[in-house]
Protein backbone atom coordinates (compact mmCIF):
# COMPACT_ATOMS: atom_id res chain seq x y z
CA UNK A 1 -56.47 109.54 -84.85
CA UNK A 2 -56.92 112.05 -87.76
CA UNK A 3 -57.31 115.76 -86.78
CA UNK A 4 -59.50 116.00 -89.92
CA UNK A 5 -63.21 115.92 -89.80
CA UNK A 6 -65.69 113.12 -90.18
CA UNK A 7 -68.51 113.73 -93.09
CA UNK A 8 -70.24 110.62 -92.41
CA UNK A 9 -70.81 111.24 -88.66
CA UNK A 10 -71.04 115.04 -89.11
CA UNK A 11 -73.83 114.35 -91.23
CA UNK A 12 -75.54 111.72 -89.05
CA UNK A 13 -75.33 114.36 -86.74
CA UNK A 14 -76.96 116.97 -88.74
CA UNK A 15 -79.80 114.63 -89.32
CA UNK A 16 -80.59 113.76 -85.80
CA UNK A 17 -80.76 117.31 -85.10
CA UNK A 18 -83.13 117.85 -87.63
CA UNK A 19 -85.29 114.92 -86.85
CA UNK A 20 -85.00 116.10 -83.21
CA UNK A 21 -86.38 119.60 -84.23
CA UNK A 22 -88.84 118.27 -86.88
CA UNK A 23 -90.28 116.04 -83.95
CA UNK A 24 -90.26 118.75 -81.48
CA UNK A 25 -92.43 121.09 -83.89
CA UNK A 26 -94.60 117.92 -84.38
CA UNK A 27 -95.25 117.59 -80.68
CA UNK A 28 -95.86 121.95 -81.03
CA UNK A 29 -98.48 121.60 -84.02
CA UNK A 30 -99.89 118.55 -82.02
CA UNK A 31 -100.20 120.20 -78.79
CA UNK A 32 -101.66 123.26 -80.44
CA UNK A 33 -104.68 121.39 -82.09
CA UNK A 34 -105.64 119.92 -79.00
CA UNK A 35 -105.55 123.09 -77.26
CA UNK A 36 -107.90 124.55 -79.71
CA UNK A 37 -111.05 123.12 -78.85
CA UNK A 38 -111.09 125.98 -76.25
CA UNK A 39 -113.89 128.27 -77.66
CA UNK A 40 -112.62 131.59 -77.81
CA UNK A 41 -115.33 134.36 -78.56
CA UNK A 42 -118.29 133.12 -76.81
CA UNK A 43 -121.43 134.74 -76.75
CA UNK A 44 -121.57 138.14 -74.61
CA UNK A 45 -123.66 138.75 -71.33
CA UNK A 46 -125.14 142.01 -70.45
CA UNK A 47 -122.69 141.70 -67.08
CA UNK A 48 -118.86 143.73 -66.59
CA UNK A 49 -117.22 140.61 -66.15
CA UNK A 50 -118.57 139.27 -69.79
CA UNK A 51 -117.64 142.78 -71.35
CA UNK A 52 -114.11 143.09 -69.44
CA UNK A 53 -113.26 139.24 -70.71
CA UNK A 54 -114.31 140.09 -74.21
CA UNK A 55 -112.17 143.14 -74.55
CA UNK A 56 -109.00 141.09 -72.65
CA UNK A 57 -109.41 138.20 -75.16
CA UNK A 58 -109.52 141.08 -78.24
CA UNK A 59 -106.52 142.70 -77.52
CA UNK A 60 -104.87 139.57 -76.45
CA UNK A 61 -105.91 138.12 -80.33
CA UNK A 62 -104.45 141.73 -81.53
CA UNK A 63 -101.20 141.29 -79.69
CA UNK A 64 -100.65 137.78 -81.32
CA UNK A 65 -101.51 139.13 -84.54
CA UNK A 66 -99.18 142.06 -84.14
CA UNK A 67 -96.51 139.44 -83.16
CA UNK A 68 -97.29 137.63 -86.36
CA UNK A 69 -96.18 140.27 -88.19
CA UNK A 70 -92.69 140.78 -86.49
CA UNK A 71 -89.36 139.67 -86.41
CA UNK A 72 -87.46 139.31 -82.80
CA UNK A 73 -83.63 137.96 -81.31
CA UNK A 74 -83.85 136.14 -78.30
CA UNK A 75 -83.96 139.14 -75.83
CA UNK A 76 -87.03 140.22 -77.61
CA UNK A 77 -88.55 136.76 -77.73
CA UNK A 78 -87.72 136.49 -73.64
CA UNK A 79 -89.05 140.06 -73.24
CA UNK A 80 -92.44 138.60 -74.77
CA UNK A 81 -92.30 135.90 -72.63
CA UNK A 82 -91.29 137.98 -69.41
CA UNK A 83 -94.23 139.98 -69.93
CA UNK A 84 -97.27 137.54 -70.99
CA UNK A 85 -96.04 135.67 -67.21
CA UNK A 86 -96.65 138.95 -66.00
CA UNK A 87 -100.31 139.82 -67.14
CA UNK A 88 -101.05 136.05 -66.11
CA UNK A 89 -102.75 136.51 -62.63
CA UNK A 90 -104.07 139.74 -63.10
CA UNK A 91 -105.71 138.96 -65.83
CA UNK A 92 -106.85 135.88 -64.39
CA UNK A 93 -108.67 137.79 -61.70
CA UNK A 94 -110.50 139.96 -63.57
CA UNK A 95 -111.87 137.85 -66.63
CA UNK A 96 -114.49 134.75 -66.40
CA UNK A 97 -112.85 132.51 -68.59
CA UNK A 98 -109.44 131.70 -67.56
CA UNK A 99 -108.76 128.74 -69.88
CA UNK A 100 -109.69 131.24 -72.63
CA UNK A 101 -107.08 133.78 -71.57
CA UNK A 102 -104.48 131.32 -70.60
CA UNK A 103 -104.98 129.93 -74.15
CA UNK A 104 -104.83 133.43 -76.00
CA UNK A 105 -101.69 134.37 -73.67
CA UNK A 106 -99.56 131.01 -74.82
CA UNK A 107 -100.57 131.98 -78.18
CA UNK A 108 -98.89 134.66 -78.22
CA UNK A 109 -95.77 133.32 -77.00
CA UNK A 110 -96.29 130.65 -79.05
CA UNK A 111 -96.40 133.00 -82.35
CA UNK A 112 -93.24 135.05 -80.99
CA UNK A 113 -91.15 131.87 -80.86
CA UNK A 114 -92.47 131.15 -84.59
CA UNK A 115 -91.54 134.69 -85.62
CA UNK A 116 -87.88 134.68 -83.52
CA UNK A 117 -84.52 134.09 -85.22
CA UNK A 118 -82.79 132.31 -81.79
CA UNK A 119 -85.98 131.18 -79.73
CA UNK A 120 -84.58 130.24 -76.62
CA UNK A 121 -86.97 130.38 -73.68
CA UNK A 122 -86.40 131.79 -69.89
CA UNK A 123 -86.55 128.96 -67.46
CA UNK A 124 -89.43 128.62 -65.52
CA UNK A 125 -87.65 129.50 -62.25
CA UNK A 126 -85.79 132.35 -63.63
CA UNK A 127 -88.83 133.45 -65.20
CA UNK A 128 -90.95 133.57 -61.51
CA UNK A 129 -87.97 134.82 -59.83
CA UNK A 130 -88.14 138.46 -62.52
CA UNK A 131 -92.17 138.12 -62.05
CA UNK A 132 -91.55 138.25 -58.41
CA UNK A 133 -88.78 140.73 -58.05
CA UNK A 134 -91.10 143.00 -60.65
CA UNK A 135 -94.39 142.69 -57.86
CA UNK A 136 -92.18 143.37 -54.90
CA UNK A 137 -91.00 146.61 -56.50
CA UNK A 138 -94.71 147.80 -57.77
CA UNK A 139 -96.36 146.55 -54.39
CA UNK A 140 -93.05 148.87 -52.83
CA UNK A 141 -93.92 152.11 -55.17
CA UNK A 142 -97.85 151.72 -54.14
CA UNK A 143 -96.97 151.81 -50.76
CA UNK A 144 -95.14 154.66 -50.82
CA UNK A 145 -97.60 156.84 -53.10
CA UNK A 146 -100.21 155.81 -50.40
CA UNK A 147 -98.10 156.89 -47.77
């Protein structure tokens, strides 16, 4: 067996990974116009909840736009991530159209990975388990301000 490198596989290899990631951002850009038929900026109601989901959706759109115009590592891109799962539920409870704001918040994740030099995502369970630890200490500082 030769200690010296194969071109021929090395370069069968190359190309699989590069079909793999050109199929992967086909299944992204796929994904994406199917999730766009959600109507974002509908027309506002004289009520708080209307006003309150307008303004969330707004700064949501600004924060992916601002992301646009970045560059991030990984730790950034998992901060961005970190955060978004985060302002999921409270968000959620405060706004009348949750598959709006759902859409607008994996946007922005979604335009972080597109803007990050090593996108490599938090796993979901890691991901709940920092959500969760972050609650547990905020519900744990509330109670002792109220106390």
């Amino acid at each position: 067996v030769s200690s010296r490198s194969n071109p021929l596989r090395e370069e069968k290899l190359g190309r699989s990974n590069t079909q793999r990631a050109r199929s992967q951002l086909l299944e992204t850009h796929l994904a994406k116009l199917f999730k766009q038929k959600v109507e974002i900026f509908t027309k506002i109601e004289y009520t708080q909840e209307s006003v309150v989901t307008t303004i969330v959706k707004f700064c949501l759109k600004s924060v992916q736009e601002f992301v646009r115009l970045q560059t991030f590592n990984r730790s950034g891109f998992q901060q961005i991530q970190l955060d978004i799962q985060f302002l999921r539920n409270p968000l959620r409870e405060i706004v009348e159209d949750e598959a709006a704001v759902d859409f607008l918040l994996d946007e922005v994740i979604v335009a972080t990975a597109e803007r990050c030099l090593d996108p490599i995502p938090l796993e979901p369970p890691i991901l709940d388990k920092l959500v969760q630890a972050k609650l547990a200490k905020t519900k744990e500082q509330n109670t002792t301000i109220s106390s």
